[in-house]
C-alpha atoms as a PDB file:
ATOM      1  CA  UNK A   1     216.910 184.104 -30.817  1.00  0.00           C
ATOM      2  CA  UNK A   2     219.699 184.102 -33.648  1.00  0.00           C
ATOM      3  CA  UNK A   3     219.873 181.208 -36.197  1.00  0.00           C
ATOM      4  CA  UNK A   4     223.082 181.091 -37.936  1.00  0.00           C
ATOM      5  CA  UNK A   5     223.394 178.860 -40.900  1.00  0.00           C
ATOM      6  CA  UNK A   6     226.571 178.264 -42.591  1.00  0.00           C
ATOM      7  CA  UNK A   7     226.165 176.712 -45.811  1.00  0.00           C
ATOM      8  CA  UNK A   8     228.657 175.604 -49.214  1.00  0.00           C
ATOM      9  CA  UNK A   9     228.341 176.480 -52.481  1.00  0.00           C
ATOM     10  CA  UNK A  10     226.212 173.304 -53.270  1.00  0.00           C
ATOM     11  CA  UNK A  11     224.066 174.578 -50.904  1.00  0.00           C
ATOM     12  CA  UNK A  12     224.065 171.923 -48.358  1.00  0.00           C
ATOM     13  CA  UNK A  13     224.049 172.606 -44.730  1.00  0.00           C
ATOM     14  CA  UNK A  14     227.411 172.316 -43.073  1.00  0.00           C
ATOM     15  CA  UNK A  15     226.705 173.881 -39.678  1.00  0.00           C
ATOM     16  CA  UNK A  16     224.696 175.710 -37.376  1.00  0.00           C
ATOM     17  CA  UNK A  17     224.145 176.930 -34.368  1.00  0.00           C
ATOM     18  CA  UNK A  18     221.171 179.086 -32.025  1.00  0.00           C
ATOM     19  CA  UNK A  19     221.780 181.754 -29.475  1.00  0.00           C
ATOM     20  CA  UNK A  20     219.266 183.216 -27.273  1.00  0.00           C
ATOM     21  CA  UNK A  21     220.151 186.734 -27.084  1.00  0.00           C
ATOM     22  CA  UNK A  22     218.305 189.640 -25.109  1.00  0.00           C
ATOM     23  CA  UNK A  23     217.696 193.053 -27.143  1.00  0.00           C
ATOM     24  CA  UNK A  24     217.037 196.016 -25.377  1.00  0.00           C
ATOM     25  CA  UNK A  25     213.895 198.098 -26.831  1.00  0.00           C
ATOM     26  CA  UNK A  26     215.360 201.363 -27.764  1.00  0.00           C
ATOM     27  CA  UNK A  27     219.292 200.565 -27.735  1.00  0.00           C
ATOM     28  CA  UNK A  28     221.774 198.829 -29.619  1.00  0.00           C
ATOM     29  CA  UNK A  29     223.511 194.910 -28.706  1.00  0.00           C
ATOM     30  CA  UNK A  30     225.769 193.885 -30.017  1.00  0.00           C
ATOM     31  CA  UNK A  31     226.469 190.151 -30.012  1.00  0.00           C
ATOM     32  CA  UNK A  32     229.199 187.497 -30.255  1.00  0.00           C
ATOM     33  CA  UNK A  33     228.514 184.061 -31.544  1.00  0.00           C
ATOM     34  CA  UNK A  34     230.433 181.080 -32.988  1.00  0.00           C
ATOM     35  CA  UNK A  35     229.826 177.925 -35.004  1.00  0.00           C
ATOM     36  CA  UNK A  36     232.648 175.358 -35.914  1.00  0.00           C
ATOM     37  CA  UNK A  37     232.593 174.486 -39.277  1.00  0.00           C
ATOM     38  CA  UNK A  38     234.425 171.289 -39.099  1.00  0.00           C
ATOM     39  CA  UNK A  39     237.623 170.664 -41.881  1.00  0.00           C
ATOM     40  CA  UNK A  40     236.194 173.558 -44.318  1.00  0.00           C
ATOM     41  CA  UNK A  41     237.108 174.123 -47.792  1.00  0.00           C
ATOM     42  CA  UNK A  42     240.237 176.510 -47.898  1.00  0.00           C
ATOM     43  CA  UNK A  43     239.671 179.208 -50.432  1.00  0.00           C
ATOM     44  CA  UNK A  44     242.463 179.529 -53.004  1.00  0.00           C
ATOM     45  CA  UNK A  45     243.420 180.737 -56.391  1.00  0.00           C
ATOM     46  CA  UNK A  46     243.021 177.040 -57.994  1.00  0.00           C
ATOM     47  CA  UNK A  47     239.618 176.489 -55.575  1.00  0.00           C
ATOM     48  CA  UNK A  48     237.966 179.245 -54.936  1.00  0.00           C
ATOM     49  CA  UNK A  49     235.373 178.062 -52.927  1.00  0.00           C
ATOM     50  CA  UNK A  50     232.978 180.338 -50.675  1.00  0.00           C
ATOM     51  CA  UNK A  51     230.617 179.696 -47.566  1.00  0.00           C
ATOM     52  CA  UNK A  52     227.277 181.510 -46.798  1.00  0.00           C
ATOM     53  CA  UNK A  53     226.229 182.500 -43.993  1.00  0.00           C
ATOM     54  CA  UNK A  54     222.836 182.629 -43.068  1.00  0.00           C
ATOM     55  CA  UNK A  55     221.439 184.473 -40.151  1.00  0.00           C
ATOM     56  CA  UNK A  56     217.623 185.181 -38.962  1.00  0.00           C
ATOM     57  CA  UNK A  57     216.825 187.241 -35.865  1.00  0.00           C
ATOM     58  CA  UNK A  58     213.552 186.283 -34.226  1.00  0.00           C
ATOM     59  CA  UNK A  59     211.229 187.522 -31.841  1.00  0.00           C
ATOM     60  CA  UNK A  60     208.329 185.410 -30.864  1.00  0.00           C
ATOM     61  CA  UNK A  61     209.316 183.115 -33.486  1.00  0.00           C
ATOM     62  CA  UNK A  62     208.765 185.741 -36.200  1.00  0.00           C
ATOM     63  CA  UNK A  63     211.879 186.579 -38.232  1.00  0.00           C
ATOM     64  CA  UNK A  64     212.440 190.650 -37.968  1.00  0.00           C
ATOM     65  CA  UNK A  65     216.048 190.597 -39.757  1.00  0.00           C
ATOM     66  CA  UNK A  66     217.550 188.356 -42.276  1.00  0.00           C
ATOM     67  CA  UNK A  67     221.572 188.756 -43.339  1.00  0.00           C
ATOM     68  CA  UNK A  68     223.170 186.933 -45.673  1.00  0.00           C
ATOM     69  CA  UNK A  69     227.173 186.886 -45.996  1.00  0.00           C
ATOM     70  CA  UNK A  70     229.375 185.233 -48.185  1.00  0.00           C
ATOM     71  CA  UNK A  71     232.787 184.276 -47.573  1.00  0.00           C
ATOM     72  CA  UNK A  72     235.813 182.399 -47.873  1.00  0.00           C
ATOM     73  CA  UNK A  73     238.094 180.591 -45.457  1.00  0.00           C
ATOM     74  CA  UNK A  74     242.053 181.252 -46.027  1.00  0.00           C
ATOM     75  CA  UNK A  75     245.249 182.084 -44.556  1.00  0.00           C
ATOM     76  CA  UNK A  76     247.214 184.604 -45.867  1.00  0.00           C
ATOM     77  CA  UNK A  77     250.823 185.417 -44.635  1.00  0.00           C
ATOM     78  CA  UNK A  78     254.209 187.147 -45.632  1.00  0.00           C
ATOM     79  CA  UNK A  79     258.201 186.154 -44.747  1.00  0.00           C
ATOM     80  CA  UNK A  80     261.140 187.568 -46.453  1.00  0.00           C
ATOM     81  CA  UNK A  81     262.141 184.392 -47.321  1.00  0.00           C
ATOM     82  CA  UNK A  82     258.654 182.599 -49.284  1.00  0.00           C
ATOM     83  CA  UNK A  83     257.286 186.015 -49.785  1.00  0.00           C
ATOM     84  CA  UNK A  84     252.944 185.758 -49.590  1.00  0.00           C
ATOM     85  CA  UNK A  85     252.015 182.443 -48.548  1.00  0.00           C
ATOM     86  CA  UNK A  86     248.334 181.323 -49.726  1.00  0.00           C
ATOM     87  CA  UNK A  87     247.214 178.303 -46.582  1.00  0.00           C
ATOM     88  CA  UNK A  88     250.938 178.093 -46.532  1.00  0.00           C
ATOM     89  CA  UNK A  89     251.090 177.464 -50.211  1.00  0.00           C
ATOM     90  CA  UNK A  90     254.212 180.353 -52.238  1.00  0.00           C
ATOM     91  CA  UNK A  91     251.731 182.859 -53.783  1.00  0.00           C
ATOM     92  CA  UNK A  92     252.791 184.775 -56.746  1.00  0.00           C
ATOM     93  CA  UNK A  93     251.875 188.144 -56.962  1.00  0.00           C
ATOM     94  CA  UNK A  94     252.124 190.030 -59.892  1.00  0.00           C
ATOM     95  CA  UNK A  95     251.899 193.597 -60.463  1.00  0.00           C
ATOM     96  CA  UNK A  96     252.220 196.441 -62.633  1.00  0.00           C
ATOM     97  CA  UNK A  97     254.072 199.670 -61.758  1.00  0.00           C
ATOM     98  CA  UNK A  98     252.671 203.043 -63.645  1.00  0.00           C
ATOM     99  CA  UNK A  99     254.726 206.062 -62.900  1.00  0.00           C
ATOM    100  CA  UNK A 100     253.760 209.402 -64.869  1.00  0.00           C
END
């Protein structure tokens, strides 16, 4: 089975989910899952807020791999009109050009 807990940077639960799953004994599997994470927290420059992501493979109710991941939730996208839009918000990039 595969527990997969999603969880803010307060630490609070804000969803989960549990797939049975069948592993072969001497081969790899690879495996798909989803959760919905209802009306998350967009990650921006002003808000920079991340997600964890929990996940605990067990066999026989015994945990025999633990991940964890953190991440953000955003949108990131590019016109020649607005230039980089941040969750459709004009994004300013700035940059420095070094030529020797």
């Amino acid at each position: 089975m595969l527990l997969s807990i999603i969880k803010d940077d307060q630490g609070g639960i804000v969803a989960s989910t549990e797939s049975n799953i069948n592993i072969s004994k001497m081969g790899e599997t690879e495996v798909t899952d989803e959760i919905n994470l209802e009306k998350p927290l967009l990650w921006s420059l002003e808000s920079p807020h991340l997600y964890t992501l929990l996940q605990d493979l067990k066999v026989a109710e015994k945990i025999v791999d633990h991940r964890e991941t953190t991440f953000g939730i955003r949108t990131l996208t590019y016109n020649a009109t607005e230039g980089f839009l941040l969750n459709g918000k004009a994004c300013f990039i700035e940059r420095i050009m070094y030529a020797s």
